[in-house]
C-alpha atoms as a PDB file:
ATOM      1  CA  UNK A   1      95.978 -68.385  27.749  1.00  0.00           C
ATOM      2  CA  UNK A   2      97.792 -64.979  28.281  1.00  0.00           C
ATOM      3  CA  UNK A   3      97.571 -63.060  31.423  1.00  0.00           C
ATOM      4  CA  UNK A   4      98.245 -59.540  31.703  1.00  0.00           C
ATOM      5  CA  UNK A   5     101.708 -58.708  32.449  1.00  0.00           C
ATOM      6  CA  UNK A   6     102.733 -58.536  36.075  1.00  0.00           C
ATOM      7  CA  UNK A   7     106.437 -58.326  35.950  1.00  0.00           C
ATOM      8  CA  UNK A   8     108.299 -55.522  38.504  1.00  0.00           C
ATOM      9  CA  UNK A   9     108.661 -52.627  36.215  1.00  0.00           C
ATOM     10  CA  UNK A  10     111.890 -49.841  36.818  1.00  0.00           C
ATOM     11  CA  UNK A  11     110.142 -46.598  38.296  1.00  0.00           C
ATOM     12  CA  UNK A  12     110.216 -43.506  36.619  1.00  0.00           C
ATOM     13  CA  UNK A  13     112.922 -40.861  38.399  1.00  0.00           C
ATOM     14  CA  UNK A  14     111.143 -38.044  39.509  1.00  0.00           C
ATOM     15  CA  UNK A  15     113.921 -35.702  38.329  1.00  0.00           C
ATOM     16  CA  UNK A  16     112.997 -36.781  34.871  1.00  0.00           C
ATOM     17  CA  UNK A  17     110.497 -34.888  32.538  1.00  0.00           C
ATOM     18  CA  UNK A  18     110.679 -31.900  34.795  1.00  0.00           C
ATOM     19  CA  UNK A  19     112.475 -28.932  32.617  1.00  0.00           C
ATOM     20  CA  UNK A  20     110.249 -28.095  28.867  1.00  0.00           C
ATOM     21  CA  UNK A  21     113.758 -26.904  27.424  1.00  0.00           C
ATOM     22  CA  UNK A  22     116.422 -29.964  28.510  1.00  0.00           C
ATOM     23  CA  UNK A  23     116.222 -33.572  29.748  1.00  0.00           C
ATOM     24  CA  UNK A  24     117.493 -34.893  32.951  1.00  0.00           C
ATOM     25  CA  UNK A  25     121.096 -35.469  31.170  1.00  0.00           C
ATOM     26  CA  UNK A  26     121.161 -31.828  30.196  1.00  0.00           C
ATOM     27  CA  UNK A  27     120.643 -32.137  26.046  1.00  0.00           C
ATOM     28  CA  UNK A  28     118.602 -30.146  24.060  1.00  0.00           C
ATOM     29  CA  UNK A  29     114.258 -31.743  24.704  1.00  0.00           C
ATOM     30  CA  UNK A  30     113.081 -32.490  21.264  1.00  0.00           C
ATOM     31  CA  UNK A  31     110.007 -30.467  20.059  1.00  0.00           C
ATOM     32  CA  UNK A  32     106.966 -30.794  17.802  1.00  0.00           C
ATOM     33  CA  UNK A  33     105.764 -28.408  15.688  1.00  0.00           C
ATOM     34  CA  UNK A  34     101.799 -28.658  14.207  1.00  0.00           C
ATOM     35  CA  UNK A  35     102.940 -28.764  10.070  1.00  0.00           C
ATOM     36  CA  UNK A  36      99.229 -29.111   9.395  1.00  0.00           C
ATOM     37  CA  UNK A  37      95.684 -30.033  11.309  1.00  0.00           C
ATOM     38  CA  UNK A  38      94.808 -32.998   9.854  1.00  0.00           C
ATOM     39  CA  UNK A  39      92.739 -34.492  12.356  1.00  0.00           C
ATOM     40  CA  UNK A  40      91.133 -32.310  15.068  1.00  0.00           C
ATOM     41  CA  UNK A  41      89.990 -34.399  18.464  1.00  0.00           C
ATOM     42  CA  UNK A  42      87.050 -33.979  20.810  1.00  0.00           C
ATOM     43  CA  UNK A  43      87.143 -35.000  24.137  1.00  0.00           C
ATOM     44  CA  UNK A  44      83.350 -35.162  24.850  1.00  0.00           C
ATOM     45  CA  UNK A  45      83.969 -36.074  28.364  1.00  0.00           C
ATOM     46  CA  UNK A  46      85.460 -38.301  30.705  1.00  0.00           C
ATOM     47  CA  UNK A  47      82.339 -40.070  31.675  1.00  0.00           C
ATOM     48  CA  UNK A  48      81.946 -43.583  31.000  1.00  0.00           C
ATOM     49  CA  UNK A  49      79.719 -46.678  31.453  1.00  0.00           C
ATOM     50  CA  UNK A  50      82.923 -48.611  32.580  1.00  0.00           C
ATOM     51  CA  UNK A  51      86.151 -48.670  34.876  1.00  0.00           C
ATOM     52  CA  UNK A  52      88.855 -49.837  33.450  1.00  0.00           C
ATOM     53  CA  UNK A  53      91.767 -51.079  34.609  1.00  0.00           C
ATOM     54  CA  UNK A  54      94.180 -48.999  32.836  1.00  0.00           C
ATOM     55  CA  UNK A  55      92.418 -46.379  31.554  1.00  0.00           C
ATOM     56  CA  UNK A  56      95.060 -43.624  31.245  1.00  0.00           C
ATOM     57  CA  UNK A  57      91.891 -41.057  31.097  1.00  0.00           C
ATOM     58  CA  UNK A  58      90.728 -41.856  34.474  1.00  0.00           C
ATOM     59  CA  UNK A  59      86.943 -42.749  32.805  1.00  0.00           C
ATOM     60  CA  UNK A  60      84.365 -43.959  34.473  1.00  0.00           C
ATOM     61  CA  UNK A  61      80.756 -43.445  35.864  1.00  0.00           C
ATOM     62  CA  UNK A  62      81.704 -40.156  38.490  1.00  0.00           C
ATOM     63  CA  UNK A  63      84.594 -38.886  36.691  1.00  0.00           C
ATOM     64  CA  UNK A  64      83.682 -36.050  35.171  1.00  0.00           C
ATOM     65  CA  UNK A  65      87.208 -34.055  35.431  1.00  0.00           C
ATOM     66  CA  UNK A  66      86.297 -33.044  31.820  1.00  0.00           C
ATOM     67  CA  UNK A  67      82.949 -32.468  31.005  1.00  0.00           C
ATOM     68  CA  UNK A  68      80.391 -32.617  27.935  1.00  0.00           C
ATOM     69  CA  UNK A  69      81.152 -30.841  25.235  1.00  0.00           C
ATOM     70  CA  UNK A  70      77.902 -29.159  24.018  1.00  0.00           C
ATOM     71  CA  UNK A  71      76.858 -28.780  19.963  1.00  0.00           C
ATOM     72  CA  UNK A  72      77.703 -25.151  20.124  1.00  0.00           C
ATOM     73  CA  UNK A  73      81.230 -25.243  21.398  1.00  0.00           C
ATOM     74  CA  UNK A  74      82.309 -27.750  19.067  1.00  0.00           C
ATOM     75  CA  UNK A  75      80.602 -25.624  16.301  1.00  0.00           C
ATOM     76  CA  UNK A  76      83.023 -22.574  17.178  1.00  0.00           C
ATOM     77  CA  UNK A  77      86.075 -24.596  16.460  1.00  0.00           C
ATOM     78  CA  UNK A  78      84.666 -26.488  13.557  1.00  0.00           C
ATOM     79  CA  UNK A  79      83.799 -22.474  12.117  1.00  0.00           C
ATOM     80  CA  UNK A  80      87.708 -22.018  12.948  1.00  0.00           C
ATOM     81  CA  UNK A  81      88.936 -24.365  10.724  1.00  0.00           C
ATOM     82  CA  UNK A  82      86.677 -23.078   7.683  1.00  0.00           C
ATOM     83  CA  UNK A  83      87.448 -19.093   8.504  1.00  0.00           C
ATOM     84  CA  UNK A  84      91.567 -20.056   8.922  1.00  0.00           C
ATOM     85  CA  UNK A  85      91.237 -22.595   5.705  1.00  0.00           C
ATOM     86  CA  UNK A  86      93.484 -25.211   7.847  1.00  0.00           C
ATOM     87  CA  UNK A  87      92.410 -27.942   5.422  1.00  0.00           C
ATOM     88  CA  UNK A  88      91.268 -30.724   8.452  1.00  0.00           C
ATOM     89  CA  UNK A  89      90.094 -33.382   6.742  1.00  0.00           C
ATOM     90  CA  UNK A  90      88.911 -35.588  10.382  1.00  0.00           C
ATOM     91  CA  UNK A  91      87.172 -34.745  13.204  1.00  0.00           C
ATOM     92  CA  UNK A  92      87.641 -37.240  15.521  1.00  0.00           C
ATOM     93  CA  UNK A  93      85.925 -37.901  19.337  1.00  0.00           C
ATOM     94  CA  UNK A  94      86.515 -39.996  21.803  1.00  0.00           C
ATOM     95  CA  UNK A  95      85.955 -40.087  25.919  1.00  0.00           C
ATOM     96  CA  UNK A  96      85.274 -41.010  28.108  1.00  0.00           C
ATOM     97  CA  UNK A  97      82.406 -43.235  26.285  1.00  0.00           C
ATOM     98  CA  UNK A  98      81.426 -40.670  23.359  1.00  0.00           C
ATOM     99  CA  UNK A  99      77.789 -41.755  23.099  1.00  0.00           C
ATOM    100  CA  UNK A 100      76.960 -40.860  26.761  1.00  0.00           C
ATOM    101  CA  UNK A 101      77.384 -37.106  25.530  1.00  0.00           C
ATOM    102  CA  UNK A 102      73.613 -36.090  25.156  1.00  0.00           C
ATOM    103  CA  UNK A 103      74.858 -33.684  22.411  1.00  0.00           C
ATOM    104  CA  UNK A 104      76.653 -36.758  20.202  1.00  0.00           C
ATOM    105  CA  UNK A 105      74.254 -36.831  17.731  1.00  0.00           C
ATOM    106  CA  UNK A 106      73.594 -33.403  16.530  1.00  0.00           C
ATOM    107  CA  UNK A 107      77.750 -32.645  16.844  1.00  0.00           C
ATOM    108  CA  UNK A 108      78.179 -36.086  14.603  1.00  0.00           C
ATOM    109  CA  UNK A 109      75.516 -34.444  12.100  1.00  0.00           C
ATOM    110  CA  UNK A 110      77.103 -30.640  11.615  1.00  0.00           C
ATOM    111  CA  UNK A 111      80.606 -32.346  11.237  1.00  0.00           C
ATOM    112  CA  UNK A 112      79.268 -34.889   8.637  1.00  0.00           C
ATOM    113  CA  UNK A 113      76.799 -31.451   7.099  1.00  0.00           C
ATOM    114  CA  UNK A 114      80.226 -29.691   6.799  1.00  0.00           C
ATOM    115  CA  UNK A 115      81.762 -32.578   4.819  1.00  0.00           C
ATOM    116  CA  UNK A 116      84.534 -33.730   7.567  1.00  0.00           C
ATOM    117  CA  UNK A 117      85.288 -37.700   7.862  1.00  0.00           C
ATOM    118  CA  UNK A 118      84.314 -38.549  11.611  1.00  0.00           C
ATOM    119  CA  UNK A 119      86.134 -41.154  13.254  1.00  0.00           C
ATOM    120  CA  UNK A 120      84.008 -42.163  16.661  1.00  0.00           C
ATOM    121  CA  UNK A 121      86.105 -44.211  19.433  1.00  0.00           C
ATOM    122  CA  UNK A 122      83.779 -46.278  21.303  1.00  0.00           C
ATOM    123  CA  UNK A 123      83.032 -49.703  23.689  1.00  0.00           C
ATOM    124  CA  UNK A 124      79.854 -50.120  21.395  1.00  0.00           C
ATOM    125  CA  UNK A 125      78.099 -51.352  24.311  1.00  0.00           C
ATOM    126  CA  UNK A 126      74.665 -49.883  25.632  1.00  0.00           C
ATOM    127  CA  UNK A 127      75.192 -46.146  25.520  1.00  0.00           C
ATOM    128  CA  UNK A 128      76.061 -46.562  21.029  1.00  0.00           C
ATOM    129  CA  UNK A 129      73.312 -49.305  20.700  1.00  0.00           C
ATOM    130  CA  UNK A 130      70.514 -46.236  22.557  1.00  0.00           C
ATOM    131  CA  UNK A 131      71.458 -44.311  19.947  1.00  0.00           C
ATOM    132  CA  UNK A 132      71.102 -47.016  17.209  1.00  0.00           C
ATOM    133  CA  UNK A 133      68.688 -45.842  15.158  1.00  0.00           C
ATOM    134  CA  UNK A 134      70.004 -42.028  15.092  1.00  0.00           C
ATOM    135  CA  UNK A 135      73.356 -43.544  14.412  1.00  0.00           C
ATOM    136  CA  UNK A 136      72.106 -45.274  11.284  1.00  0.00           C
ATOM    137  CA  UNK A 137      70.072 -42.394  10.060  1.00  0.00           C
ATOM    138  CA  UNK A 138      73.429 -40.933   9.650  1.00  0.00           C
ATOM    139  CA  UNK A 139      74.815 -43.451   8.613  1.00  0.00           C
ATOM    140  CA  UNK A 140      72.497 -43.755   6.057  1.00  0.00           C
ATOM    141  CA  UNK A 141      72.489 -39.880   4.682  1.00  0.00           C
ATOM    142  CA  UNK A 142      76.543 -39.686   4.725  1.00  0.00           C
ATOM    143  CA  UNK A 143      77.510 -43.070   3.697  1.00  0.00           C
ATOM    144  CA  UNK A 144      81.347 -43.969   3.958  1.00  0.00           C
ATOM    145  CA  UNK A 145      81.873 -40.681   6.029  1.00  0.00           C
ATOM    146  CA  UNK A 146      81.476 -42.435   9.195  1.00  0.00           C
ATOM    147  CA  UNK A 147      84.470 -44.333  11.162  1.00  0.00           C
ATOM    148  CA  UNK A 148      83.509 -46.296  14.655  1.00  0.00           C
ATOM    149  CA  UNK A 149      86.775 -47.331  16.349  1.00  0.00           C
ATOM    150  CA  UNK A 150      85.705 -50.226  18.656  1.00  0.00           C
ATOM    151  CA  UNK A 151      87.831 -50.859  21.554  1.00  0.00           C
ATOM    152  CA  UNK A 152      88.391 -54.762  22.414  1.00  0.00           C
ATOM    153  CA  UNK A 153      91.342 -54.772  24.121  1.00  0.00           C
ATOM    154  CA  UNK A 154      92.351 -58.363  23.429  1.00  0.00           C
ATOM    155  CA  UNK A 155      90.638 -61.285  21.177  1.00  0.00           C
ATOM    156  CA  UNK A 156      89.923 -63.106  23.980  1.00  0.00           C
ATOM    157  CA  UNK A 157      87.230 -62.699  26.524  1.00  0.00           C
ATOM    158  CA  UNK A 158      89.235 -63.382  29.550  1.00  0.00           C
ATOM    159  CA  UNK A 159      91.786 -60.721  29.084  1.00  0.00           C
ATOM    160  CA  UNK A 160      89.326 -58.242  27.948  1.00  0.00           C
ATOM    161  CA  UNK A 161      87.379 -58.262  31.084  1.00  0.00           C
ATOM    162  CA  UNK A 162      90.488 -58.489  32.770  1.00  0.00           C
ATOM    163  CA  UNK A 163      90.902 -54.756  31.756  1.00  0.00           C
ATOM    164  CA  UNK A 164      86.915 -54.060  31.442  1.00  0.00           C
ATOM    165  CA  UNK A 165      85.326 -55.700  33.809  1.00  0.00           C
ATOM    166  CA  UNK A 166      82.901 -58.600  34.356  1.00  0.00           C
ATOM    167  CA  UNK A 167      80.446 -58.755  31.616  1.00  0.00           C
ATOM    168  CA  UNK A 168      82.157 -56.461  29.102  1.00  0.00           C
ATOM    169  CA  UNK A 169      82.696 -58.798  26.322  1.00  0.00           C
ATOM    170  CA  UNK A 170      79.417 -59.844  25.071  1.00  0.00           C
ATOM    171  CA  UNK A 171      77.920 -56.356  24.801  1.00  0.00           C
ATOM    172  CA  UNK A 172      80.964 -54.892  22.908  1.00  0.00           C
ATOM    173  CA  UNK A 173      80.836 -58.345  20.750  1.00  0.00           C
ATOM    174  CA  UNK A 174      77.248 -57.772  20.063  1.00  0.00           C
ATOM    175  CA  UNK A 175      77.899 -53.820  18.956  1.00  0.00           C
ATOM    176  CA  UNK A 176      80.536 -54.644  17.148  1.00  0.00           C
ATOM    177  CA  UNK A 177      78.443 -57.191  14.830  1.00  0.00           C
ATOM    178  CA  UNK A 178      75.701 -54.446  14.543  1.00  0.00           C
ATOM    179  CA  UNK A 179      78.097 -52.020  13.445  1.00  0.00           C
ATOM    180  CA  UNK A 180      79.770 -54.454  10.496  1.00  0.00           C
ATOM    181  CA  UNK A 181      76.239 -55.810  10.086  1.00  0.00           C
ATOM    182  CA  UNK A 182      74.593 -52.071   9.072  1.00  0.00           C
ATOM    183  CA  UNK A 183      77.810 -50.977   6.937  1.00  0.00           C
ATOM    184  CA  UNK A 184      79.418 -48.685   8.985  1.00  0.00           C
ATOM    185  CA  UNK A 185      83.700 -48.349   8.718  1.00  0.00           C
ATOM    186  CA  UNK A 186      84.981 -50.135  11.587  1.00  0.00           C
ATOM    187  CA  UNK A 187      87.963 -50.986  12.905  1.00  0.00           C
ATOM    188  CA  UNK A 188      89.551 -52.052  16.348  1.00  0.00           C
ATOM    189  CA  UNK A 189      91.639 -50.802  19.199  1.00  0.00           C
ATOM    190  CA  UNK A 190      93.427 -53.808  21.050  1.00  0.00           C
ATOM    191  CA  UNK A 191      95.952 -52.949  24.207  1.00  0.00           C
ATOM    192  CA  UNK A 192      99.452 -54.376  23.983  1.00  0.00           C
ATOM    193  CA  UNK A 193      99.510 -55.313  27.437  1.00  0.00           C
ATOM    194  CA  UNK A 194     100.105 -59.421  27.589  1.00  0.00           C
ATOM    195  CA  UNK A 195     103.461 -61.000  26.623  1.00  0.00           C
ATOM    196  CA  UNK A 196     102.136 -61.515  23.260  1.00  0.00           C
ATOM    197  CA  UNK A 197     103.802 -60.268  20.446  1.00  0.00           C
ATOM    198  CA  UNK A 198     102.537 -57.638  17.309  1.00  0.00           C
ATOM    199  CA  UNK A 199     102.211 -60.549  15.312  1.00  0.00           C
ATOM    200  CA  UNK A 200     100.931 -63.459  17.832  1.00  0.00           C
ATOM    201  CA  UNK A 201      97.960 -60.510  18.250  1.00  0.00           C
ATOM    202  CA  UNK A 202      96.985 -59.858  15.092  1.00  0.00           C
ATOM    203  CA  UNK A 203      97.428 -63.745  14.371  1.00  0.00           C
ATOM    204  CA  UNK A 204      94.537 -63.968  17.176  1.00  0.00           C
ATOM    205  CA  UNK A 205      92.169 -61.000  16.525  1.00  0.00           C
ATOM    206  CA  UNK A 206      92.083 -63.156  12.834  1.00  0.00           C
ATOM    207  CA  UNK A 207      90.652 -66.152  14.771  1.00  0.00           C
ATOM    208  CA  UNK A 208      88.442 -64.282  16.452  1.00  0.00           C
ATOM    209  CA  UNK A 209      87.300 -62.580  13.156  1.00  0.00           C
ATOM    210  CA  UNK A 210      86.490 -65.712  11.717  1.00  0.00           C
ATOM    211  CA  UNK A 211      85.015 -67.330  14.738  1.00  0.00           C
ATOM    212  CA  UNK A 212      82.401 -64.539  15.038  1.00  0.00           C
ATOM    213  CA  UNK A 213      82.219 -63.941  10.827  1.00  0.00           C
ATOM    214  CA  UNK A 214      83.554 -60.675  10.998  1.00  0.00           C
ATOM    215  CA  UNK A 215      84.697 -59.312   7.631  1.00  0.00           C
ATOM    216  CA  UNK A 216      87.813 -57.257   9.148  1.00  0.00           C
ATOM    217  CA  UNK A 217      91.555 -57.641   8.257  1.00  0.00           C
ATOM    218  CA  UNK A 218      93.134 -58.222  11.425  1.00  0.00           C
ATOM    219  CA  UNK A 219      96.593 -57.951   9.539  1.00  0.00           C
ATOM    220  CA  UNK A 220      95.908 -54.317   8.217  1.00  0.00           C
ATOM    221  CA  UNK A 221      97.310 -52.008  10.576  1.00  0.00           C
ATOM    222  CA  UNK A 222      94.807 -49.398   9.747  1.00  0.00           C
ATOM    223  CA  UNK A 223      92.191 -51.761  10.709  1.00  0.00           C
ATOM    224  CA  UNK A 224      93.131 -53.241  13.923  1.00  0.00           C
ATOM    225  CA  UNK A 225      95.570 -50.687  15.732  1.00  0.00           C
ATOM    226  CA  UNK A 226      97.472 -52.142  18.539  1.00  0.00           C
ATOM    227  CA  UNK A 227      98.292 -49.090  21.203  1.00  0.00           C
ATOM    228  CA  UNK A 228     101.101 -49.630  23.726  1.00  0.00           C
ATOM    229  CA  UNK A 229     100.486 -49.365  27.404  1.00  0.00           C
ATOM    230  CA  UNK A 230     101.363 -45.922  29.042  1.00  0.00           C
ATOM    231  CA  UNK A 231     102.560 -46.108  32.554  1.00  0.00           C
ATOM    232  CA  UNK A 232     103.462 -42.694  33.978  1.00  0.00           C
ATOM    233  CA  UNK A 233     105.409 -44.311  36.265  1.00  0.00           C
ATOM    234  CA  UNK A 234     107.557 -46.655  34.324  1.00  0.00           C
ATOM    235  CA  UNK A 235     110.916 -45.495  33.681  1.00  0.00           C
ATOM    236  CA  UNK A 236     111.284 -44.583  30.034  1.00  0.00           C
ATOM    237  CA  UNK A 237     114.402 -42.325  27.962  1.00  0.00           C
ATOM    238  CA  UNK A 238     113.278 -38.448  27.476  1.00  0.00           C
ATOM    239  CA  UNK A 239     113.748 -37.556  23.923  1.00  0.00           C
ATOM    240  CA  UNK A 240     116.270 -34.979  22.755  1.00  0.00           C
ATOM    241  CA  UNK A 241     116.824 -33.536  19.867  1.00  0.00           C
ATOM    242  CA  UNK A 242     119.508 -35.445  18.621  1.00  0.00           C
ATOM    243  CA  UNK A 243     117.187 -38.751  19.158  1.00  0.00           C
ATOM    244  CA  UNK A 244     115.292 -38.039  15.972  1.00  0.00           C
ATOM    245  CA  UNK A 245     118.575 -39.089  13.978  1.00  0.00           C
ATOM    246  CA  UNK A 246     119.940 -41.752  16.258  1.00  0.00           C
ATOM    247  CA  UNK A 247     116.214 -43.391  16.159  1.00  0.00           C
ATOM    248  CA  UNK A 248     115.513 -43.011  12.255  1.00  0.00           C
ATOM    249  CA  UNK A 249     112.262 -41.002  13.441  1.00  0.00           C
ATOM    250  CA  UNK A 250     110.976 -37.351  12.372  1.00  0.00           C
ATOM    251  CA  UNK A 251     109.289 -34.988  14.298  1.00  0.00           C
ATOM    252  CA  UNK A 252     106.217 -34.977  11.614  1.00  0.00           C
ATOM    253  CA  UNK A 253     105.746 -38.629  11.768  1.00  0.00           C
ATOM    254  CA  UNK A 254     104.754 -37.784  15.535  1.00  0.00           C
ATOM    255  CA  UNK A 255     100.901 -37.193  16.043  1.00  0.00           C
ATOM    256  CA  UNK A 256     101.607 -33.767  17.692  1.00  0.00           C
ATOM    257  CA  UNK A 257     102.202 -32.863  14.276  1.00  0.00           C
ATOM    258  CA  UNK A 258      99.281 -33.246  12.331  1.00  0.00           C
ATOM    259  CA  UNK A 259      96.344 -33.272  15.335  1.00  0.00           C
ATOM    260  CA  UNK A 260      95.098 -31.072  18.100  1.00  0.00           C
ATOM    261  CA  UNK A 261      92.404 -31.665  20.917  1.00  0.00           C
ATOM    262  CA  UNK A 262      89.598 -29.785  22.330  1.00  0.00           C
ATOM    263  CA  UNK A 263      89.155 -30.313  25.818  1.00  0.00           C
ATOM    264  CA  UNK A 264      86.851 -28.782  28.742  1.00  0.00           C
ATOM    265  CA  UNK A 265      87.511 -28.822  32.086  1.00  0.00           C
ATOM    266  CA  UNK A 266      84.848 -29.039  35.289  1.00  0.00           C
ATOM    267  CA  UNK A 267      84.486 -25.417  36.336  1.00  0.00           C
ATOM    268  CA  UNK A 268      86.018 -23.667  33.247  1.00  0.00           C
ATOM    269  CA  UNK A 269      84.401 -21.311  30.928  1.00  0.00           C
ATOM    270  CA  UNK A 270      85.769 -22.145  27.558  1.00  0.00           C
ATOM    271  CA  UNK A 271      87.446 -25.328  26.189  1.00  0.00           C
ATOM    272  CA  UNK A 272      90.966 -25.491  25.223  1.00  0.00           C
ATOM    273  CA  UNK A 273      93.185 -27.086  23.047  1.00  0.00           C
ATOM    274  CA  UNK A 274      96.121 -29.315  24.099  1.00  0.00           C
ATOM    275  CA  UNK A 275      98.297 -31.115  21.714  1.00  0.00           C
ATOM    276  CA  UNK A 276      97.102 -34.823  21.718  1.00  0.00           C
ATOM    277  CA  UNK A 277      95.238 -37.606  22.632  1.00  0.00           C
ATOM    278  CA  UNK A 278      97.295 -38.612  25.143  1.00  0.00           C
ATOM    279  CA  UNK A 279      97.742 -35.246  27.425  1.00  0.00           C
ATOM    280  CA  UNK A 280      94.204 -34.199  28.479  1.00  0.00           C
ATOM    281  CA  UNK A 281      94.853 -32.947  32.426  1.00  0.00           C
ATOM    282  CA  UNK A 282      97.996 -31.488  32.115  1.00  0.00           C
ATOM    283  CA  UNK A 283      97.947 -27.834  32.245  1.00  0.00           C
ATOM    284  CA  UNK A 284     101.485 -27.180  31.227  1.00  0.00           C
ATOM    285  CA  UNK A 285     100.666 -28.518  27.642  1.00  0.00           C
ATOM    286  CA  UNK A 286      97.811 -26.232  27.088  1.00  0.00           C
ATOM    287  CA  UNK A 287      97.862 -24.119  23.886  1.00  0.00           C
ATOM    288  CA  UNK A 288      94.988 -21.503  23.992  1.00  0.00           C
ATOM    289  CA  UNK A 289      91.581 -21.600  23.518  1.00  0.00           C
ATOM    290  CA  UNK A 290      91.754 -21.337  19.865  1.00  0.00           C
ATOM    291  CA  UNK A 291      93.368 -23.618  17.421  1.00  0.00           C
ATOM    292  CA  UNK A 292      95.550 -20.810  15.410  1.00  0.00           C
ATOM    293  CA  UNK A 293      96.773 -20.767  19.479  1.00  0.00           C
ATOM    294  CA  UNK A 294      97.987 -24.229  19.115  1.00  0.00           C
ATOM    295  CA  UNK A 295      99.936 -23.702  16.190  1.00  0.00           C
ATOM    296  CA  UNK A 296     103.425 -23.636  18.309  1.00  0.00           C
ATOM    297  CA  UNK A 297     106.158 -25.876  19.608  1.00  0.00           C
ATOM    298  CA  UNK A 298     105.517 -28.714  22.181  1.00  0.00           C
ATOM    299  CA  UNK A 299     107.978 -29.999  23.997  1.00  0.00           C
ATOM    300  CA  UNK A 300     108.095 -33.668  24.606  1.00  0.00           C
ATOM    301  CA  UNK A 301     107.839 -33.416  28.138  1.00  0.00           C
ATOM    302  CA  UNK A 302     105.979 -36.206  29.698  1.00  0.00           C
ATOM    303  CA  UNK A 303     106.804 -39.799  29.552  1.00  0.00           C
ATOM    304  CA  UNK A 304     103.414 -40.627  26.838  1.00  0.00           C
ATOM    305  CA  UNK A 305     105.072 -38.962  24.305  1.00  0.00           C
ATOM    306  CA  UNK A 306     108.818 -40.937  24.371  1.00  0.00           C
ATOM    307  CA  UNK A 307     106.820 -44.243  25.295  1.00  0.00           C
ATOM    308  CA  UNK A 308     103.663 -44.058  22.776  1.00  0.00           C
ATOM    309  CA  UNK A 309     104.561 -41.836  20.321  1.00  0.00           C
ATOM    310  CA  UNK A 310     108.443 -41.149  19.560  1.00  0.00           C
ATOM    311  CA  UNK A 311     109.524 -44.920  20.762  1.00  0.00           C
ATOM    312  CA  UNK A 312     106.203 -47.144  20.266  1.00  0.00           C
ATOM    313  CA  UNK A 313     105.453 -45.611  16.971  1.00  0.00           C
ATOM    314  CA  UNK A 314     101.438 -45.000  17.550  1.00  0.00           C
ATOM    315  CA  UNK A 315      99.207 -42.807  17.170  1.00  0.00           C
ATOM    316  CA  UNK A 316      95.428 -42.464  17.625  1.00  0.00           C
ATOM    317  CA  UNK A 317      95.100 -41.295  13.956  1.00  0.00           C
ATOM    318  CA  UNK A 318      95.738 -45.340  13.405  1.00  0.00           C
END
């Protein structure tokens, strides 16, 4: 059985990451530019039924660093994208645990009302099955617009609740049955974080599949999306701009390019945008309030974006 990895890791310098412009070595820092807003991210809080492990968000139950996001605020930026024609074709949302947001529902229908894809990241435990029936009512009035990401870290139960907790497996099982079971567009988030390899994971989320008669590719990448683990304190190479060549990799293949996300913080007026996924709390990478704001250059300046993005190849797009 795999265990979760528990090898000595190199630390992070502390003089790395530190200067927008140049990396520790003194080269030019690679940048990002937004080429289009493909997909546009909500962060609908950091609240969650769970504790994770290694949640790189910090959610839980009494972290609400970033709170709800309310119907009309997410409105305002959804209005943005039709007055600016930016041509997003996904709104996206994760957490936190999305379906805890009271306002969910009602943000799900105007983006869906609008004609956007939603993609909906999720544990599909008790706080998506509350909300079942609105959920299908959707569901049911904008068939095929509707993408629930379910995360199940690993195809096992043991290393799952490693990461989740006692008693996380069955619940997320169950959701995820309902979900395939009603129709909906699912796939899966798993964690990279045993000593198994892209293959030898995929080769066991397909047993799993077919143990519980779940009609998912495990083998399409689109349709289970295996996210390396981000560890701000593991050492890890800063990017400059002569990487992109020496690494085969462009700048628009990174997720900076193509997405934005709305965040709000505890004790703030307005939302903001910052660049990713990945970069909610940091207030250096903050872009505006708007999203013509965020149109600009980001420097890859933390350690998420050479690790996840520029050297593991992800994204959250999938």
């Amino acid at each position: 059985m795999p265990a979760l990895d528990t090898i000595p890791v190199k630390t992070l310098p502390a003089e790395k990451f530190r200067d927008p412009r140049f990396t520790l070595k003194g080269e030019p820092r690679a940048t990002v530019g937004l080429k289009r807003l493909d997909t546009l991210w909500f962060l609908t809080g950091t609240l969650c039924n769970l504790t994770c492990e290694n949640c790189y968000i910090e959610s839980s139950p009494s972290n609400d660093r970033l709170v709800y996001l309310s119907t009309g605020e997410v409105a305002v930026y959804l209005d943005e994208i039709a007055t600016e024609q930016l041509g997003t074709r996904t709104i996206a949302f994760t957490g936190g645990e999305p379906f805890m947001n009271p306002d969910l529902i009602p943000i799900l229908e105007d983006c869906l009302a609008r004609d956007f894809d939603v993609l909906v990241l999720t544990n599909a435990m008790r706080p998506m099955m509350k909300l079942s029936e609105e959920l299908l009512a959707l569901q049911h009035r904008h068939p095929g617009k509707i993408t629930v990401r379910v995360s199940i870290d690993h195809y096992t139960r043991e290393v799952h609740q490693q990461e989740r907790g006692p008693r996380s497996w069955e619940p997320a099982v169950k959701g995820l049955h309902w979900l395939v079971s009603q129709g909906f567009t699912v796939d899966i988030a798993g964690r990279l974080f045993s000593d198994e390899t892209d293959a030898q994971m995929r080769d066991g989320y397909a047993r799993f599949f077919r143990e519980e008669h779940i009609a998912l590719d495990a083998h399409d990448p689109a349709t289970l999306v295996l996210f390396p683990e981000m560890d701000e304190k593991e050492d890890v190479p800063e990017i400059s701009t002569g990487c992109w060549s020496i690494l085969g990799v462009s700048p628009d293949a990174q997720m900076c390019a193509t997405s934005r996300m709305v965040v709000k913080r505890k004790g703030e007026a307005k939302p903001v945008v910052v660049p990713c996924t990945l970069l909610p709390y940091q207030k250096d990478f903050e872009l505006g309030h708007s999203l013509k704001s965020s149109f600009q250059e980001v420097p890859l300046n933390h350690p998420h974006c050479a690790r996840f993005c520029v050297l593991g190849g992800a994204s959250c797009a999938g």
